[in-house]
N, C-alpha and C. Protein backbone atom coordinates (compact mmCIF):
# COMPACT_ATOMS: atom_id res chain seq x y z
N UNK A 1 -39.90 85.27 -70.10
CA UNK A 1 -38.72 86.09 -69.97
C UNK A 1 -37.82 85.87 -71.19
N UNK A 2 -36.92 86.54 -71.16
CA UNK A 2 -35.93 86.93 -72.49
C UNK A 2 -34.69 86.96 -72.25
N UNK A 3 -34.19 85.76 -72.30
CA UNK A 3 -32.31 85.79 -72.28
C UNK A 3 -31.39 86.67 -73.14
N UNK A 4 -30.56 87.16 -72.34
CA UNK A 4 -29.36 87.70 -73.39
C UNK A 4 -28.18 87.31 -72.74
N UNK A 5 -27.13 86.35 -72.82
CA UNK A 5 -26.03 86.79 -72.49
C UNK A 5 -24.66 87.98 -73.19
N UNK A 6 -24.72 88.95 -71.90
CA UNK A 6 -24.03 90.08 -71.96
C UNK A 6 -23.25 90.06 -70.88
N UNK A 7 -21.84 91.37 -71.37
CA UNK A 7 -21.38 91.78 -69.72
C UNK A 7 -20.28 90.44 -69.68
N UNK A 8 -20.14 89.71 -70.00
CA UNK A 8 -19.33 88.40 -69.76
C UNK A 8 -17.97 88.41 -70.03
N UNK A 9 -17.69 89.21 -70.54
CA UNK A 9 -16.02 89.19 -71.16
C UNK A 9 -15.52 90.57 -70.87
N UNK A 10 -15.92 91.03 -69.62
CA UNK A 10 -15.31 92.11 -69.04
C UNK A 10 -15.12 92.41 -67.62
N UNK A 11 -14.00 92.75 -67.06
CA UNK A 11 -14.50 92.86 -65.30
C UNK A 11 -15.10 93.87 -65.01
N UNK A 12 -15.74 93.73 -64.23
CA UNK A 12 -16.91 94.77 -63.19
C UNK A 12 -16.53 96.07 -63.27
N UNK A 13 -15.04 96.35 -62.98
CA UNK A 13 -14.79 97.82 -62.76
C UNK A 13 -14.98 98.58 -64.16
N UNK A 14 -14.25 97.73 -64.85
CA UNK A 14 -14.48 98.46 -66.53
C UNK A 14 -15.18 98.96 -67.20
N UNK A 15 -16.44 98.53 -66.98
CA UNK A 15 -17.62 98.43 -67.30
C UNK A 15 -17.86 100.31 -67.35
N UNK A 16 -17.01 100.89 -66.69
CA UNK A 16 -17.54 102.60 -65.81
C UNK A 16 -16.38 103.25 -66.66
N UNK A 17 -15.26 102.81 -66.56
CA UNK A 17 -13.91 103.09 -66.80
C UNK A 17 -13.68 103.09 -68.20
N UNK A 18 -13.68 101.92 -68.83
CA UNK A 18 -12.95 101.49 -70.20
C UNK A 18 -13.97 102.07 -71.86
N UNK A 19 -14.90 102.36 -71.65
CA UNK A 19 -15.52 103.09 -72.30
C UNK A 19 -15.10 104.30 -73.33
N UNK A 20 -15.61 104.25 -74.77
CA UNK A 20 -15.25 105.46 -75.40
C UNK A 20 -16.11 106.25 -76.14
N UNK A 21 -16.57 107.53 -76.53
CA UNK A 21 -17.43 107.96 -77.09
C UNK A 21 -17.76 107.27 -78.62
N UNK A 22 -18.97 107.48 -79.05
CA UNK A 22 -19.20 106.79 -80.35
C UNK A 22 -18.17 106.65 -81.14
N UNK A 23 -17.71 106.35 -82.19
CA UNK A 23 -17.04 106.86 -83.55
C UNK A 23 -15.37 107.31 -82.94
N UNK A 24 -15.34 107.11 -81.41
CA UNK A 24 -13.71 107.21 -81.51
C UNK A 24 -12.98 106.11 -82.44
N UNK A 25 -11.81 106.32 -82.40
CA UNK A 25 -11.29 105.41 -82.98
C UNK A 25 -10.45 104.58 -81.51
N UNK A 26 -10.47 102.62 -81.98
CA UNK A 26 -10.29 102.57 -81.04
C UNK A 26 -11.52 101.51 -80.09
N UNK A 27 -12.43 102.35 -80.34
CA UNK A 27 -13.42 101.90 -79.83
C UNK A 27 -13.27 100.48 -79.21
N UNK A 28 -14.00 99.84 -78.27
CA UNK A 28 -14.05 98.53 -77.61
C UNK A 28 -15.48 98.00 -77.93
N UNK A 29 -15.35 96.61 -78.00
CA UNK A 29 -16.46 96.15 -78.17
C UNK A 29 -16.91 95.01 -77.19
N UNK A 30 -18.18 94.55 -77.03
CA UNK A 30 -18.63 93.80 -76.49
C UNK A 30 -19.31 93.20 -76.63
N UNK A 31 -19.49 91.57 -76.59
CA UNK A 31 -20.78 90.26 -77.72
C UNK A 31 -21.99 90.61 -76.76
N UNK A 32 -23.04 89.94 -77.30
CA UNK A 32 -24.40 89.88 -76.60
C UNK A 32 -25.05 88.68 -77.37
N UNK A 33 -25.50 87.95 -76.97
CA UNK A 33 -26.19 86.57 -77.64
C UNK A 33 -27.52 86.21 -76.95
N UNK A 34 -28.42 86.11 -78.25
CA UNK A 34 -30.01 85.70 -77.53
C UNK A 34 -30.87 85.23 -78.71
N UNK A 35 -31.79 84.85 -78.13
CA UNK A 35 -32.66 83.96 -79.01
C UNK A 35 -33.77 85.29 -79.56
N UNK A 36 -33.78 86.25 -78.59
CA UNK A 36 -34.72 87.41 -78.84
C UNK A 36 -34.12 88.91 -79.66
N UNK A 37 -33.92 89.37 -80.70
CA UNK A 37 -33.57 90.17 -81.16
C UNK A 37 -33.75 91.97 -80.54
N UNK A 38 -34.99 91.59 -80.05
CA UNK A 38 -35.14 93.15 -78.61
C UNK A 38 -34.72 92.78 -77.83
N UNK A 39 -33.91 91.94 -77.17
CA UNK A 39 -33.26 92.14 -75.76
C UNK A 39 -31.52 92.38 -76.16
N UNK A 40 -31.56 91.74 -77.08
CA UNK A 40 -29.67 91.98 -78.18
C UNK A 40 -30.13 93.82 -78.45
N UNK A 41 -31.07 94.54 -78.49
CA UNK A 41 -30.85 96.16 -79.10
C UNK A 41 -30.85 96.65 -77.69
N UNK A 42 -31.71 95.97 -76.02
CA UNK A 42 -31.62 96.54 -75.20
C UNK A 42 -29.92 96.54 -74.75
N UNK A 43 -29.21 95.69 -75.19
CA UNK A 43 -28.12 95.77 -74.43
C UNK A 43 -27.19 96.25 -75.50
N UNK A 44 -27.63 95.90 -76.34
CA UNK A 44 -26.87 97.43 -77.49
C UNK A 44 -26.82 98.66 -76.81
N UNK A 45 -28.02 99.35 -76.74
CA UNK A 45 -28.08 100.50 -76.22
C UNK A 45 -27.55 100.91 -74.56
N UNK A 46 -27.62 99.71 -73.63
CA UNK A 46 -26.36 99.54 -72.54
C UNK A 46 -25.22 100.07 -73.16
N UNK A 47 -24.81 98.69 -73.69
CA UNK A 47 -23.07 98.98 -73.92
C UNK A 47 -22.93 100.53 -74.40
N UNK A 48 -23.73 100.85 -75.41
CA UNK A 48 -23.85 102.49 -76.18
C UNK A 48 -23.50 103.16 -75.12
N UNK A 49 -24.37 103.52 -74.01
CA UNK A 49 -24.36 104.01 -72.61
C UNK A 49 -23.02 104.22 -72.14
N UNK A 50 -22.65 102.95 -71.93
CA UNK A 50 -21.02 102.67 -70.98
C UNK A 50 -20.04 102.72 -72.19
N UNK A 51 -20.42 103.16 -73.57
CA UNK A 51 -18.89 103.36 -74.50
C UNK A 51 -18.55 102.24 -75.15
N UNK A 52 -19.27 101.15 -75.23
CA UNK A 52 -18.73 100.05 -75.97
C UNK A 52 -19.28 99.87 -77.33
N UNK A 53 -19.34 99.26 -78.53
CA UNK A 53 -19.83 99.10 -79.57
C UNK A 53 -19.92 97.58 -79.05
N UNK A 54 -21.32 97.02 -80.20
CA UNK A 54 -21.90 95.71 -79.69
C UNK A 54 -20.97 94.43 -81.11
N UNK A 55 -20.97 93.45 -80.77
CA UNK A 55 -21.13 92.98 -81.73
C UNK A 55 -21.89 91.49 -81.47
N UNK A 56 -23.11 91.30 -82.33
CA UNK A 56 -23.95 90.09 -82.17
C UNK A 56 -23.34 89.05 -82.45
N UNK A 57 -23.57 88.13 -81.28
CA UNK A 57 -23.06 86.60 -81.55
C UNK A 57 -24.58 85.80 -81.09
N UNK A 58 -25.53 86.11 -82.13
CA UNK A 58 -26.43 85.66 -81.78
C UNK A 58 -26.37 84.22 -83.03
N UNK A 59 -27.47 83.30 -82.29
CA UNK A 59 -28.43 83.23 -81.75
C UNK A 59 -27.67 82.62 -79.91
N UNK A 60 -28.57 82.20 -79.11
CA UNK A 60 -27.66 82.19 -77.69
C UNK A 60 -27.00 80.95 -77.88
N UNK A 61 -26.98 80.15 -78.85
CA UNK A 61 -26.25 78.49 -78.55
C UNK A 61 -24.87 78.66 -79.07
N UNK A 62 -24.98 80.16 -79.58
CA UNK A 62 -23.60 80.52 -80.18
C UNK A 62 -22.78 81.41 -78.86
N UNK A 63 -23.32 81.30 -77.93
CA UNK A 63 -22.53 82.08 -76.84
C UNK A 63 -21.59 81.53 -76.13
N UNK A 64 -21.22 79.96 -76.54
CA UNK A 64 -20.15 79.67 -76.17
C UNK A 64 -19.35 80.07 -76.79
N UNK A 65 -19.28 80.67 -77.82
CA UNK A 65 -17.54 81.48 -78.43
C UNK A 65 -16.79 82.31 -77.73
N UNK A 66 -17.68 83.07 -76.77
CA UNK A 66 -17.42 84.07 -75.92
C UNK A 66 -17.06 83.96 -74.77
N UNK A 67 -17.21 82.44 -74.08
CA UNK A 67 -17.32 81.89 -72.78
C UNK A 67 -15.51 81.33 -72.36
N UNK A 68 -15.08 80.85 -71.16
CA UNK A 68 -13.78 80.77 -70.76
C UNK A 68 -13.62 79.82 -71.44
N UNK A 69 -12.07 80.32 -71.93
CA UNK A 69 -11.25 79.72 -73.20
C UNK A 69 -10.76 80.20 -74.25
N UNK A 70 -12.21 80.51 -74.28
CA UNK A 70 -12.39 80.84 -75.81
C UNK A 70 -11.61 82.60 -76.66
N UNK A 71 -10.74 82.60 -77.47
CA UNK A 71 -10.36 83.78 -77.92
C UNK A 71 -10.62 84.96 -77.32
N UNK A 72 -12.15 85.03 -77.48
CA UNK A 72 -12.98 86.33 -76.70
C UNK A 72 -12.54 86.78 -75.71
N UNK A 73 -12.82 85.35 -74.58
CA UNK A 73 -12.78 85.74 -73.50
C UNK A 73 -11.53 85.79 -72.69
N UNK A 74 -10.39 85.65 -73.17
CA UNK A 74 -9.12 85.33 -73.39
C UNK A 74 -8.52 87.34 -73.44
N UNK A 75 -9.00 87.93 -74.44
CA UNK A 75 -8.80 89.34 -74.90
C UNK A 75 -9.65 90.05 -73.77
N UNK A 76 -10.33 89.13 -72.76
CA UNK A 76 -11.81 90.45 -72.55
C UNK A 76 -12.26 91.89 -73.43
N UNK A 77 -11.87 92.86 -72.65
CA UNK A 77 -12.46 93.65 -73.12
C UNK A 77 -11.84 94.40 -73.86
N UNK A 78 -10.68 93.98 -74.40
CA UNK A 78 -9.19 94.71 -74.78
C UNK A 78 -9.21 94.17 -76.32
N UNK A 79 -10.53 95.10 -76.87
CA UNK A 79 -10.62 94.41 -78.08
C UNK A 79 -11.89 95.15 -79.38
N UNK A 80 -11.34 95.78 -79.89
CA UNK A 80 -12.53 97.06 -80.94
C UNK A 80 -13.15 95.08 -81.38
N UNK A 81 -14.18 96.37 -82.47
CA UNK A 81 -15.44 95.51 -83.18
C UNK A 81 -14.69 94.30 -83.90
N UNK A 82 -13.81 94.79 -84.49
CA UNK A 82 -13.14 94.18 -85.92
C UNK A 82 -12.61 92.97 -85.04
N UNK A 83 -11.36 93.15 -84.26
CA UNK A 83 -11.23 92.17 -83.11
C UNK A 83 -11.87 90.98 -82.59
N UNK A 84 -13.02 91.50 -81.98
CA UNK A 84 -13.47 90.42 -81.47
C UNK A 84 -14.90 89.93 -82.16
N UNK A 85 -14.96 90.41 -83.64
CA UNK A 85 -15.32 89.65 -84.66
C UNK A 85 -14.49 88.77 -85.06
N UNK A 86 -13.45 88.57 -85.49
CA UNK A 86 -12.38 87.78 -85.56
C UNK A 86 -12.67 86.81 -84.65
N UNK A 87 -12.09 87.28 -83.22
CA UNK A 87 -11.77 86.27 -81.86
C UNK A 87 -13.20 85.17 -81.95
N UNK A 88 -14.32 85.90 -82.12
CA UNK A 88 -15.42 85.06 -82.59
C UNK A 88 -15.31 83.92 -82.88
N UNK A 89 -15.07 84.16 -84.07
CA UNK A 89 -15.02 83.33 -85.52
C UNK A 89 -13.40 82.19 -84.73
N UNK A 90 -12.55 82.77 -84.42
CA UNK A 90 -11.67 81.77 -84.24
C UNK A 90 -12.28 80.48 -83.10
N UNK A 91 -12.65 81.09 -82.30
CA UNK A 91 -13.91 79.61 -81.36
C UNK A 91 -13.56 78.45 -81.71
N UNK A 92 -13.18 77.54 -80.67
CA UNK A 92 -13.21 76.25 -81.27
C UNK A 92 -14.14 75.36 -79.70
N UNK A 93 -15.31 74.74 -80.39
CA UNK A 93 -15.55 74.22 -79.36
C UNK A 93 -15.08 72.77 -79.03
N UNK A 94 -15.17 72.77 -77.46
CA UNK A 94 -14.41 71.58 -77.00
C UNK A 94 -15.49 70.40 -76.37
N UNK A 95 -15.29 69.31 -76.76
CA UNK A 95 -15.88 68.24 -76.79
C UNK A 95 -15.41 67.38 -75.01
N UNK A 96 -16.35 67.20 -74.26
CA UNK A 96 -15.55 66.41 -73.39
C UNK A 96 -16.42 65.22 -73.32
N UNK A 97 -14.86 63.96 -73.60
CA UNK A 97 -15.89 62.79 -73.12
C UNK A 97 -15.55 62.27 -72.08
């Protein structure tokens, strides 16, 4: 089988709702992270579906950037490409001892 984590930094209802056609401006985006590069285009073409633009936070050990806490997931889904490329990159992971 083939991991992707997707879908994570948005609530359920939105998913139908918050969506915008290609090339609006505006647009929302949403991460996807995996070790498999065809399961990151299957959920490309999801989000495409429901209005979101993707942006890869691959490979999957990088999917804690996206996870609670973190910038990303902080903005959910209230956030174009450029955005939560940024929120990405700001990630800080936390160490517990």
């Amino acid at each position: 089988s083939k991991v992707v984590k997707a879908f994570t930094h948005i609530q359920a209802p939105r998913i139908t709702t918050a969506g915008e056609a290609a090339g609006a401006p505006g647009r929302l985006a949403l991460s996807a992270s995996s070790d498999f590069p065809q399961a990151v285009e299957l959920v490309t073409r999801l989000y495409d579906r429901f209005g979101f633009d993707t942006v890869d936070n691959s490979p999957l050990g990088e999917s804690w950037r996206s996870g609670p806490g973190q910038p990303a997931w902080l903005a959910h889904e209230h956030q174009t490409r450029a955005e939560l490329i940024v929120n990405l990159a700001r990630a800080r992971r936390l160490t517990v001892r």
